[in-house]
Protein backbone atom coordinates (compact mmCIF):
# COMPACT_ATOMS: atom_id res chain seq x y z
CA UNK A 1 0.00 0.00 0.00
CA UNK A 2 1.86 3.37 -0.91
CA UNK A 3 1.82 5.73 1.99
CA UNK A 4 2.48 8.84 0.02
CA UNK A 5 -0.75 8.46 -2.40
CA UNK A 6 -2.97 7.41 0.62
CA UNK A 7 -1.71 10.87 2.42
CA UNK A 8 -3.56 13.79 1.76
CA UNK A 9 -2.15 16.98 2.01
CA UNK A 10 -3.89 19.52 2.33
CA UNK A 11 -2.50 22.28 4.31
CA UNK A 12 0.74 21.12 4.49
CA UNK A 13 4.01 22.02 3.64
CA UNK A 14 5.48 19.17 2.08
CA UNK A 15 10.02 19.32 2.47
CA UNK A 16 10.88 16.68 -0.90
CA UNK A 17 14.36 15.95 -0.82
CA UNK A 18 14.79 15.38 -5.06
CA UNK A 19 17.63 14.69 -7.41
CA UNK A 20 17.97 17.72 -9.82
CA UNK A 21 21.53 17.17 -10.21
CA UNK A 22 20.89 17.68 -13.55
CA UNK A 23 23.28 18.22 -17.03
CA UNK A 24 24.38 21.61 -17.38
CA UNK A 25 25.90 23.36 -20.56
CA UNK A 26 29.44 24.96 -19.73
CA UNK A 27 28.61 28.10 -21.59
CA UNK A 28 24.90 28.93 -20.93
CA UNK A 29 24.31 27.07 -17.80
CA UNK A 30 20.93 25.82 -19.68
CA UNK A 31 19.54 22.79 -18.68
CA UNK A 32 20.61 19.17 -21.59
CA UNK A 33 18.57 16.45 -20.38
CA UNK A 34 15.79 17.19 -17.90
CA UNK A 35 15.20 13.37 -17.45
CA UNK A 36 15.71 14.11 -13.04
CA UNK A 37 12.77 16.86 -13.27
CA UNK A 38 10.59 15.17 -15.41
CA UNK A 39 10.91 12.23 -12.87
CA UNK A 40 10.00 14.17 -9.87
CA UNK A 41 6.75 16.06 -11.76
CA UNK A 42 3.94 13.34 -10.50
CA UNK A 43 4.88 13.49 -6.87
CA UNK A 44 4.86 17.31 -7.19
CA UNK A 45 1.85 17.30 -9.02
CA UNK A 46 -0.36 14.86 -6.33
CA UNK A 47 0.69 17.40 -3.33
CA UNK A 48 -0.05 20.39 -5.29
CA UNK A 49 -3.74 18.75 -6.33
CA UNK A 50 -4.03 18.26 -2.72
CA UNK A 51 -3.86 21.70 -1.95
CA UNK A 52 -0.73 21.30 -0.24
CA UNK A 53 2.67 23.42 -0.75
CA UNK A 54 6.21 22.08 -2.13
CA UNK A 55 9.42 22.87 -0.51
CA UNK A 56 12.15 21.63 -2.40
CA UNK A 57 15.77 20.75 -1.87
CA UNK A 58 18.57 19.42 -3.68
CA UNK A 59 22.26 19.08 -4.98
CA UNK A 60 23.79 19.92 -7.92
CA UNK A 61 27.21 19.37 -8.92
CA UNK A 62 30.36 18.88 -6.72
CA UNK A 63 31.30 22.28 -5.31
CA UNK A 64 34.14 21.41 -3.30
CA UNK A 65 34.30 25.41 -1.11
CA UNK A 66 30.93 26.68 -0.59
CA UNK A 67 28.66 28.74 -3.19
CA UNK A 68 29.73 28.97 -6.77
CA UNK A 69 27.72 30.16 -9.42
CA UNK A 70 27.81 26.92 -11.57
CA UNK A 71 26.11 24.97 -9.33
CA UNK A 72 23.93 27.27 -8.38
CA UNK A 73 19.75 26.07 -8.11
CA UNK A 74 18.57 29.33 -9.72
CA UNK A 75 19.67 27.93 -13.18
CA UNK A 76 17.12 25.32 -13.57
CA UNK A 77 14.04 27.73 -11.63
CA UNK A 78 12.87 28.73 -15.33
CA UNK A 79 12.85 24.83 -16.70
CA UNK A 80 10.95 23.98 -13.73
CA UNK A 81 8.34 26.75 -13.47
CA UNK A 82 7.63 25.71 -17.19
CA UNK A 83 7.44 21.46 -16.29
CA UNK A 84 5.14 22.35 -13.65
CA UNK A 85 3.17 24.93 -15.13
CA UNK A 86 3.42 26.82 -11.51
CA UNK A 87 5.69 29.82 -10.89
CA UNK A 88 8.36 28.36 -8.90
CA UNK A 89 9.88 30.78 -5.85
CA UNK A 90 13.48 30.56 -5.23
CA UNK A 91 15.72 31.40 -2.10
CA UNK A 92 19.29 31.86 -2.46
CA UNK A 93 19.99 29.62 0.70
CA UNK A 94 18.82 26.56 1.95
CA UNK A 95 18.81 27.32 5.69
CA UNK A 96 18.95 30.81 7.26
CA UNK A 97 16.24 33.72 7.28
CA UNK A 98 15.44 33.84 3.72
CA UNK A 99 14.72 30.10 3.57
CA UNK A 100 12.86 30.11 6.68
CA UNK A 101 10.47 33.42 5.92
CA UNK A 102 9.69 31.85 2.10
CA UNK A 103 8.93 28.50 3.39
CA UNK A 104 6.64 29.97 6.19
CA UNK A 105 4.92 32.42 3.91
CA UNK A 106 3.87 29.34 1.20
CA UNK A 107 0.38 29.49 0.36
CA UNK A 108 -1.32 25.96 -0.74
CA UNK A 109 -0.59 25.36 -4.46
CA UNK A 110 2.80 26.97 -4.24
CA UNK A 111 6.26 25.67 -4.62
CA UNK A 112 9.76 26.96 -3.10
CA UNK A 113 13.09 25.60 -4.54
CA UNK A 114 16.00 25.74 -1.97
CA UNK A 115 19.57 26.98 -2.61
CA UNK A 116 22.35 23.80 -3.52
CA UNK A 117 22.16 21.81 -0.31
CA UNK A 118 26.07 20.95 -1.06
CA UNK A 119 26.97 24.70 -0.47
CA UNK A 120 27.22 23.42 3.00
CA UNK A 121 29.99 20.79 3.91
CA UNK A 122 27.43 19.73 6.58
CA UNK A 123 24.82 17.64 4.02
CA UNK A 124 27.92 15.17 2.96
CA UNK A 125 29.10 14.86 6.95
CA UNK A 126 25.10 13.89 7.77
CA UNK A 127 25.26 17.04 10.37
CA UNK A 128 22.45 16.66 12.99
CA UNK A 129 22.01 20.22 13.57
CA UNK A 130 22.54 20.95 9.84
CA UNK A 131 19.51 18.19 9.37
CA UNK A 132 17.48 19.92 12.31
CA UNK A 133 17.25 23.06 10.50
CA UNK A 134 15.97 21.97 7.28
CA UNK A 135 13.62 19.76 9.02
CA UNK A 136 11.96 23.23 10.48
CA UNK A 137 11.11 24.17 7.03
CA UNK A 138 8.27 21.54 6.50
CA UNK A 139 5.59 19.60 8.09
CA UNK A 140 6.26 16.39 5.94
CA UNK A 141 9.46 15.02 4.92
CA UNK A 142 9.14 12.80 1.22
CA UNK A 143 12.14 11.93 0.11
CA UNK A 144 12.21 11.18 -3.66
CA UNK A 145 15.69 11.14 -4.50
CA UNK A 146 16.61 7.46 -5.02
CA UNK A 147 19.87 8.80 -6.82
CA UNK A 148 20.93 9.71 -3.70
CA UNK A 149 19.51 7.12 -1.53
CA UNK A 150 22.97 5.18 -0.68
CA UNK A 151 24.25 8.44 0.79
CA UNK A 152 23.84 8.56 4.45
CA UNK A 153 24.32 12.83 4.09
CA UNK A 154 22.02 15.27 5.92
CA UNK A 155 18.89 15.54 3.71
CA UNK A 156 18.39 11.84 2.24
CA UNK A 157 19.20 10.03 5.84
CA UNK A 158 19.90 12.05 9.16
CA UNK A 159 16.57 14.38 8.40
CA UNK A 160 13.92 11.88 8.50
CA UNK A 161 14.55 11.21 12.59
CA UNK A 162 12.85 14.64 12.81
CA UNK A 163 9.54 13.45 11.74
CA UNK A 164 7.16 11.10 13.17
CA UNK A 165 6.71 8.00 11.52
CA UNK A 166 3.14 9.16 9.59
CA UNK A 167 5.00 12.17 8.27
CA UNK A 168 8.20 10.93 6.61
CA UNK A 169 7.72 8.50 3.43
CA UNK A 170 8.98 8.15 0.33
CA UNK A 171 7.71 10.05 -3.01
CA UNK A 172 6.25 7.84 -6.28
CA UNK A 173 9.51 8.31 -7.80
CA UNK A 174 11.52 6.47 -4.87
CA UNK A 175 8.34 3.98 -4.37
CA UNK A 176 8.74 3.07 -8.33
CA UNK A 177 13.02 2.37 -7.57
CA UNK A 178 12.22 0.35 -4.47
CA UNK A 179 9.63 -2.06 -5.40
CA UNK A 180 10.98 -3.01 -8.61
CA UNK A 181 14.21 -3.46 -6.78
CA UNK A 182 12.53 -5.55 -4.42
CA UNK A 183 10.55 -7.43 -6.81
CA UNK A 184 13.65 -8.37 -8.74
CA UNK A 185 15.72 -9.28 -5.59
CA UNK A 186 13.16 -10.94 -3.57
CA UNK A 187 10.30 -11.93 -5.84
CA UNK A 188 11.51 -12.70 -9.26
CA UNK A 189 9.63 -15.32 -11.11
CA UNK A 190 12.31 -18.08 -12.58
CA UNK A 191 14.06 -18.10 -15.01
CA UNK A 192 15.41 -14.80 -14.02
CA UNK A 193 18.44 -13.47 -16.15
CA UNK A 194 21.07 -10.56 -14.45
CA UNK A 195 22.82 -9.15 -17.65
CA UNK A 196 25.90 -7.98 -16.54
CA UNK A 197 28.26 -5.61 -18.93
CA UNK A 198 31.01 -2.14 -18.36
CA UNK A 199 34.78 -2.81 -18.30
CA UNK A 200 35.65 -3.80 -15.28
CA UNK A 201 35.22 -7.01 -12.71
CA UNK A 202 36.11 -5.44 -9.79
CA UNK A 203 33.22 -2.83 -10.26
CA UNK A 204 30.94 -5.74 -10.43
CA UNK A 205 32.13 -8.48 -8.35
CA UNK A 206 29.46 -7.56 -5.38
CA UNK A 207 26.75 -7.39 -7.42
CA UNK A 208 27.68 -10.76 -9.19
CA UNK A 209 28.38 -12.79 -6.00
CA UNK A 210 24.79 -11.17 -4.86
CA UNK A 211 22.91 -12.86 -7.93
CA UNK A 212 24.85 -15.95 -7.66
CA UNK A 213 22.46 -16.95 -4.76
CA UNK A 214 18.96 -15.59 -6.96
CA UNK A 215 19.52 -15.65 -10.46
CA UNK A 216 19.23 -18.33 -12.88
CA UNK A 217 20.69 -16.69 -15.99
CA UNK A 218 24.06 -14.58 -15.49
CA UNK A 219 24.79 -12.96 -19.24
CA UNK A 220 28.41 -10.70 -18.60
CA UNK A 221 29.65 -8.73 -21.42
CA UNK A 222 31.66 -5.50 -22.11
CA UNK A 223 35.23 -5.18 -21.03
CA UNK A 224 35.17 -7.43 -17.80
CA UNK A 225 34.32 -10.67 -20.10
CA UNK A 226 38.28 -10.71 -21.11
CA UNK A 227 39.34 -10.91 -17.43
CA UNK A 228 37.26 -14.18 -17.20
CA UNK A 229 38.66 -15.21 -20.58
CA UNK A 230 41.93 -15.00 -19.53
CA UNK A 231 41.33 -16.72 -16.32
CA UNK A 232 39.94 -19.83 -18.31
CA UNK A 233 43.74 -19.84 -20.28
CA UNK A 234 42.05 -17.81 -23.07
CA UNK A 235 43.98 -15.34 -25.69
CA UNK A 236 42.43 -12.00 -25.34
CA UNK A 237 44.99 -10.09 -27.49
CA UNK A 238 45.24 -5.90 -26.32
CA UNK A 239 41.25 -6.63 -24.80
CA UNK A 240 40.58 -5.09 -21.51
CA UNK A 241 41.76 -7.77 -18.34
CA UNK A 242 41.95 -7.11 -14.76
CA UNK A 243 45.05 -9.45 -14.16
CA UNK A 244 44.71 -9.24 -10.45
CA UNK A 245 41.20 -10.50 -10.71
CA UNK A 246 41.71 -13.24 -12.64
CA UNK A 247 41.80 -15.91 -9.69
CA UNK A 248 38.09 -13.58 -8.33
CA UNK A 249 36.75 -14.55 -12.17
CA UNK A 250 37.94 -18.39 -11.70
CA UNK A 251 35.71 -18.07 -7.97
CA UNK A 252 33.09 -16.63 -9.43
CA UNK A 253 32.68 -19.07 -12.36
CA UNK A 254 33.66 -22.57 -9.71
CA UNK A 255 30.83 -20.84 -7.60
CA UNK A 256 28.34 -20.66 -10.02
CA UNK A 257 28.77 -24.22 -11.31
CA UNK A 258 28.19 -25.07 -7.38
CA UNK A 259 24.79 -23.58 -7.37
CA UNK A 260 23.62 -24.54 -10.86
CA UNK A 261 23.77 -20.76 -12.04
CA UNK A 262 24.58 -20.71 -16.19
CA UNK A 263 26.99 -18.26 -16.49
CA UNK A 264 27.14 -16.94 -20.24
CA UNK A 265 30.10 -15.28 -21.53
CA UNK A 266 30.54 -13.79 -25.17
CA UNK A 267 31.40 -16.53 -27.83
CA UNK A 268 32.62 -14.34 -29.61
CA UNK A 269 33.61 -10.39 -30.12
CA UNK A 270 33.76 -7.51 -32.75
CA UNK A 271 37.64 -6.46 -32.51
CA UNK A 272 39.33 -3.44 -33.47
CA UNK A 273 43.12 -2.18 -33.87
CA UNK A 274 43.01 0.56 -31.69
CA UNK A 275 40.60 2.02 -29.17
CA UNK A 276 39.04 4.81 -31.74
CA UNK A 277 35.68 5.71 -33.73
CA UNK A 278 37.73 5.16 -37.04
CA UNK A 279 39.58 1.74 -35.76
CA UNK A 280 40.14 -0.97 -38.36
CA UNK A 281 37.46 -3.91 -37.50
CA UNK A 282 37.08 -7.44 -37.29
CA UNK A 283 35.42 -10.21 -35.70
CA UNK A 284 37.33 -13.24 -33.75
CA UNK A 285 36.20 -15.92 -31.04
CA UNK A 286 36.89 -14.63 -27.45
CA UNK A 287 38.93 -16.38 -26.67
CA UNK A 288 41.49 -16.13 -29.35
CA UNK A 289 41.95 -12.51 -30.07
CA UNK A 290 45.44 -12.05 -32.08
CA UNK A 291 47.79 -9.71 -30.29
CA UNK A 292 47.51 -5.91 -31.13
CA UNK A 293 43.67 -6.40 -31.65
CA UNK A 294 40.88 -5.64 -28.77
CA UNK A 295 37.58 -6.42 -28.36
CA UNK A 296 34.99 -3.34 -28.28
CA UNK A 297 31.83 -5.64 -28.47
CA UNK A 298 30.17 -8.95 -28.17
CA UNK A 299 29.71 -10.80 -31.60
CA UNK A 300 26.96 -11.90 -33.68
CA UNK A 301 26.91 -15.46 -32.15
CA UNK A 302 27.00 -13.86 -28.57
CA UNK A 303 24.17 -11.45 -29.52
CA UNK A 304 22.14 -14.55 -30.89
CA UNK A 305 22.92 -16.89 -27.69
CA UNK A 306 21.95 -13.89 -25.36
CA UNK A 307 18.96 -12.70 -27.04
CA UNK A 308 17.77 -16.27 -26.61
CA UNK A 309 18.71 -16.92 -23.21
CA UNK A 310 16.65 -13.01 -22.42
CA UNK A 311 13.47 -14.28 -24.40
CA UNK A 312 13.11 -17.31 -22.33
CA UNK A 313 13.52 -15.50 -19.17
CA UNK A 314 10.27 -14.26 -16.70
CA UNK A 315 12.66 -11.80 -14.93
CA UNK A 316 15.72 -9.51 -16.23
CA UNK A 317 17.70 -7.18 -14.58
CA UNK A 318 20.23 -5.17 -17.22
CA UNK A 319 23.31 -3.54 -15.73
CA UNK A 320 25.90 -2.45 -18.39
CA UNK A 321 27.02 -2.34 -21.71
CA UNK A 322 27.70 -4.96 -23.52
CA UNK A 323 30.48 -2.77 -25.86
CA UNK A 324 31.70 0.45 -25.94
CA UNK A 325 28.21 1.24 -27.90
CA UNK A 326 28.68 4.82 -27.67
CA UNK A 327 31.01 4.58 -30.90
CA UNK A 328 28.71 3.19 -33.95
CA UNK A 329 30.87 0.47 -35.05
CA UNK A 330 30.93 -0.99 -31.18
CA UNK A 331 27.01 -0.59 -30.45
CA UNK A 332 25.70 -3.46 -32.07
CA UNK A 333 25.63 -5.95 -29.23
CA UNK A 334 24.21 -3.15 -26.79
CA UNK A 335 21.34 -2.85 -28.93
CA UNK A 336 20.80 -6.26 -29.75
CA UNK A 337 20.42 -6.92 -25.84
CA UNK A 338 18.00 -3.99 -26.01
CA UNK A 339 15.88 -5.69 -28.49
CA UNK A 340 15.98 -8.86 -26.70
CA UNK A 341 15.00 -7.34 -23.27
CA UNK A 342 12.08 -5.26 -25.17
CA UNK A 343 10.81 -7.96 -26.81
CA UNK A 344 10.78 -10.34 -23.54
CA UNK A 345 8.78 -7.93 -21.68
CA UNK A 346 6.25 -7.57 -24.57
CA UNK A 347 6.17 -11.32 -24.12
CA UNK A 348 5.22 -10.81 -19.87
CA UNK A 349 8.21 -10.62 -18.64
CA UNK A 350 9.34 -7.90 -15.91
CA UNK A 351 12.93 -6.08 -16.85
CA UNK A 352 14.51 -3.48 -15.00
CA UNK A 353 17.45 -1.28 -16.34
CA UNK A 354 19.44 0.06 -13.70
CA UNK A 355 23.42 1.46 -13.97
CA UNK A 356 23.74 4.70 -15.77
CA UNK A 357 25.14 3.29 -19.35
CA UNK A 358 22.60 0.74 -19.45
CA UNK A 359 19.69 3.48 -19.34
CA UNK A 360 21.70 6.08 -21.55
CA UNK A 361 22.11 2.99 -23.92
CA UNK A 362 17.94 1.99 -23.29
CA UNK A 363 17.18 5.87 -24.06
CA UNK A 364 19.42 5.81 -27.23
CA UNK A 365 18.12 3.20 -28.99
CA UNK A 366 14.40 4.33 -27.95
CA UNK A 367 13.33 1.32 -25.80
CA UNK A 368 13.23 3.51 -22.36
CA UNK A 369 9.17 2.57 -23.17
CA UNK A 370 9.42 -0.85 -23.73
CA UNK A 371 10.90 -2.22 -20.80
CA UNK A 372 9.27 -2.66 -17.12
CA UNK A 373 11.44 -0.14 -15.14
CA UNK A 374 14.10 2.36 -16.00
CA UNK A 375 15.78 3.10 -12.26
CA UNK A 376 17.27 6.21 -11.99
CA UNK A 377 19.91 6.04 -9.15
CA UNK A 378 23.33 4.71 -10.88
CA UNK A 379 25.19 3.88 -7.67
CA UNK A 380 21.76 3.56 -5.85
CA UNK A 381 20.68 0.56 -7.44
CA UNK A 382 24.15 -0.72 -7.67
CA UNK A 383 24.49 -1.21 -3.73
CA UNK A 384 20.70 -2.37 -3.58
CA UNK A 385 22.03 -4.96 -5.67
CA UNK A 386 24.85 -5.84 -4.00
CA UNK A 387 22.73 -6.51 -1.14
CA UNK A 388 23.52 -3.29 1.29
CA UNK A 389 21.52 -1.41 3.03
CA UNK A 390 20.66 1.99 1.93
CA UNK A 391 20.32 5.09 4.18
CA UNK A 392 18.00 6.84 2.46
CA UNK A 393 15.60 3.92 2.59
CA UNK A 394 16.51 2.62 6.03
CA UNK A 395 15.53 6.04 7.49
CA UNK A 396 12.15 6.49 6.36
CA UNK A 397 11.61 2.09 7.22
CA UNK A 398 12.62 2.86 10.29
């Protein structure tokens, strides 16, 4: 039962915590992909129907000594005004009189956006006192950013212990993120396939040992299907390897022969000459790559044997690449995976795309629409699925 859509309210002031850490252009400061503010619209939109009033906060950027201009909130108050179709007030800090007076003078229907929340050093440390203050702003905390959600900082965590229980929840946004999370970690109907991809092993070695005791189906492509290539006494030419992983690769696959997981690695690979756009290209098995040559992208046996491992499966989980599909010649197998993961879910099954190249490849090819869930927390969804507890979530459970 969601707790935020059963809530009405009306004649509250409602503090979101949100993720508009959004794309800026290095000249004009205007906004490139609006993807984080689009997100966060519905849960605006259901307070605002409800007559109650929006006080907003977020981060943007890294500023490492206080306020800059460049990561300043006021950049994207136009872009939102406009998505919400509801002048949106602005206060040049996030704590302090001005903050306090706007957020007290809110009328139902209205919506304040608060100054860069990382202006202060005291949101990454998870200050209390820092926390206490912004808690005074609002009479409900919703926190909606799951981007942020394995951060234990000031606004996403420490805040929440300043509400009572029937007053702190999560937005639709963060509801989406954690119950397709939990439906693919805890509830998954068999066979369930984890499609693994990006360069390296070591990045994904949690997340791998983590589906080893859930998943059925472990597809692993991109760079980090060398390293177990090599392991297994393979040739992998100039390909991408991890050789101080190669003994974690020979555990992982040993481990997954234990519990009856099929592990599938790339038959075979596109290869190139050189890491570049304009590389000279080929295609070789995997395992014997000739020396000078790499390998940019799974192959059009690999694509085949995935796509028909994906189409049999009732559950898929997509994190990574499968190539470096952000040069044409090398996006081939990203796409095909696309296709396959689509046209499963047309078929019933649920598929959630989670890891920031995964959904920038998704959005690329156009299937952002034809899968079950597109997460938006990167890193977020990358420690849910290496089994660790998130802050974010943990405080409003709590």
């Amino acid at each position: 039962m969601s707790r935020f859509s059963n809530h009405n309210f009306a004649g509250q002031k409602a503090l979101i915590r949100v993720d508009f850490n959004v794309p800026l252009d290095k000249q004009t400061l205007a906004i490139t992909d609006d993807n984080r503010i689009r997100a966060a619209i519905p849960t605006i939109k259901k307070i605002l129907a409800d007559g109650g009033s929006i006080i907003l906060m977020s981060h943007l950027g890294r500023p490492k000594d206080g306020p800059e201009d460049k990561s300043s909130l006021k950049h994207i108050v136009a872009h939102l005004s406009s998505s919400l179709g509801v002048e949106v007030q602005f206060a040049d800090d996030c704590i302090g009189a001005q903050a306090t007076d706007k957020a007290t003078a809110l009328q139902p229907g209205q919506v304040l956006l608060l100054e860069n929340l990382r202006f202060y050093k005291q949101e990454e440390k998870g200050d209390e006192a820092f926390a206490e203050k912004l808690s005074k702003l609002g009479d409900v905390y919703v926190n909606d950013a799951f981007g942020t959600a394995h951060r234990a900082h000031a606004s996403t965590a420490v805040i929440a212990k300043f509400f009572p229980g029937d007053k702190k929840m999560f937005g639709l946004l963060m509801e989406g993120e954690v119950s397709s999370a939990e439906k693919v970690l805890h509830a998954s109907d068999k066979p369930f396939t984890a499609i693994i991809g990006g360069a390296k092993v070591s990045d994904k070695i949690l997340i791998i040992e983590n589906l080893l005791e859930r998943a059925t189906d472990i597809i692993i492509g991109g760079g980090m299907a060398y390293t177990f290539y090599k392991a297994m006494g393979g040739q992998i030419g100039n390909s991408l390897c991890e050789n101080d992983r190669l003994e974690t690769a020979k555990d992982i696959l040993a481990r997954a022969e234990e519990k009856g997981v099929n592990i599938h690695l790339p038959a075979d690979s596109i290869i190139a000459d050189k890491f570049a756009a304009d590389a000279n290209v080929s295609s070789s098995l995997s395992n014997t790559i000739p020396d000078g040559w790499m390998g940019l992208d799974i192959g059009e046996m690999a694509s085949e044997t995935f796509a028909h491992v994906i189409k049999n499966s009732k559950t898929i989980l997509w994190n990574g690449p499968m190539g470096v599909f952000e040069m044409e010649k090398f996006q081939h197998g990203t796409k095909a995976i696309a296709v396959a993961v689509a046209e499963a879910t047309a078929l019933g099954a649920f598929s959630l795309v989670g890891g920031g190249d995964s959904v920038a490849a998704v959005n690329q090819f156009g299937f952002a629409d034809k899968v079950s869930y597109v997460s938006t927390g990167g890193g977020a969804m990358l420690e849910y699925f290496e089994g660790k507890v998130l802050p974010g979530i943990a405080a409003i459970n709590e």
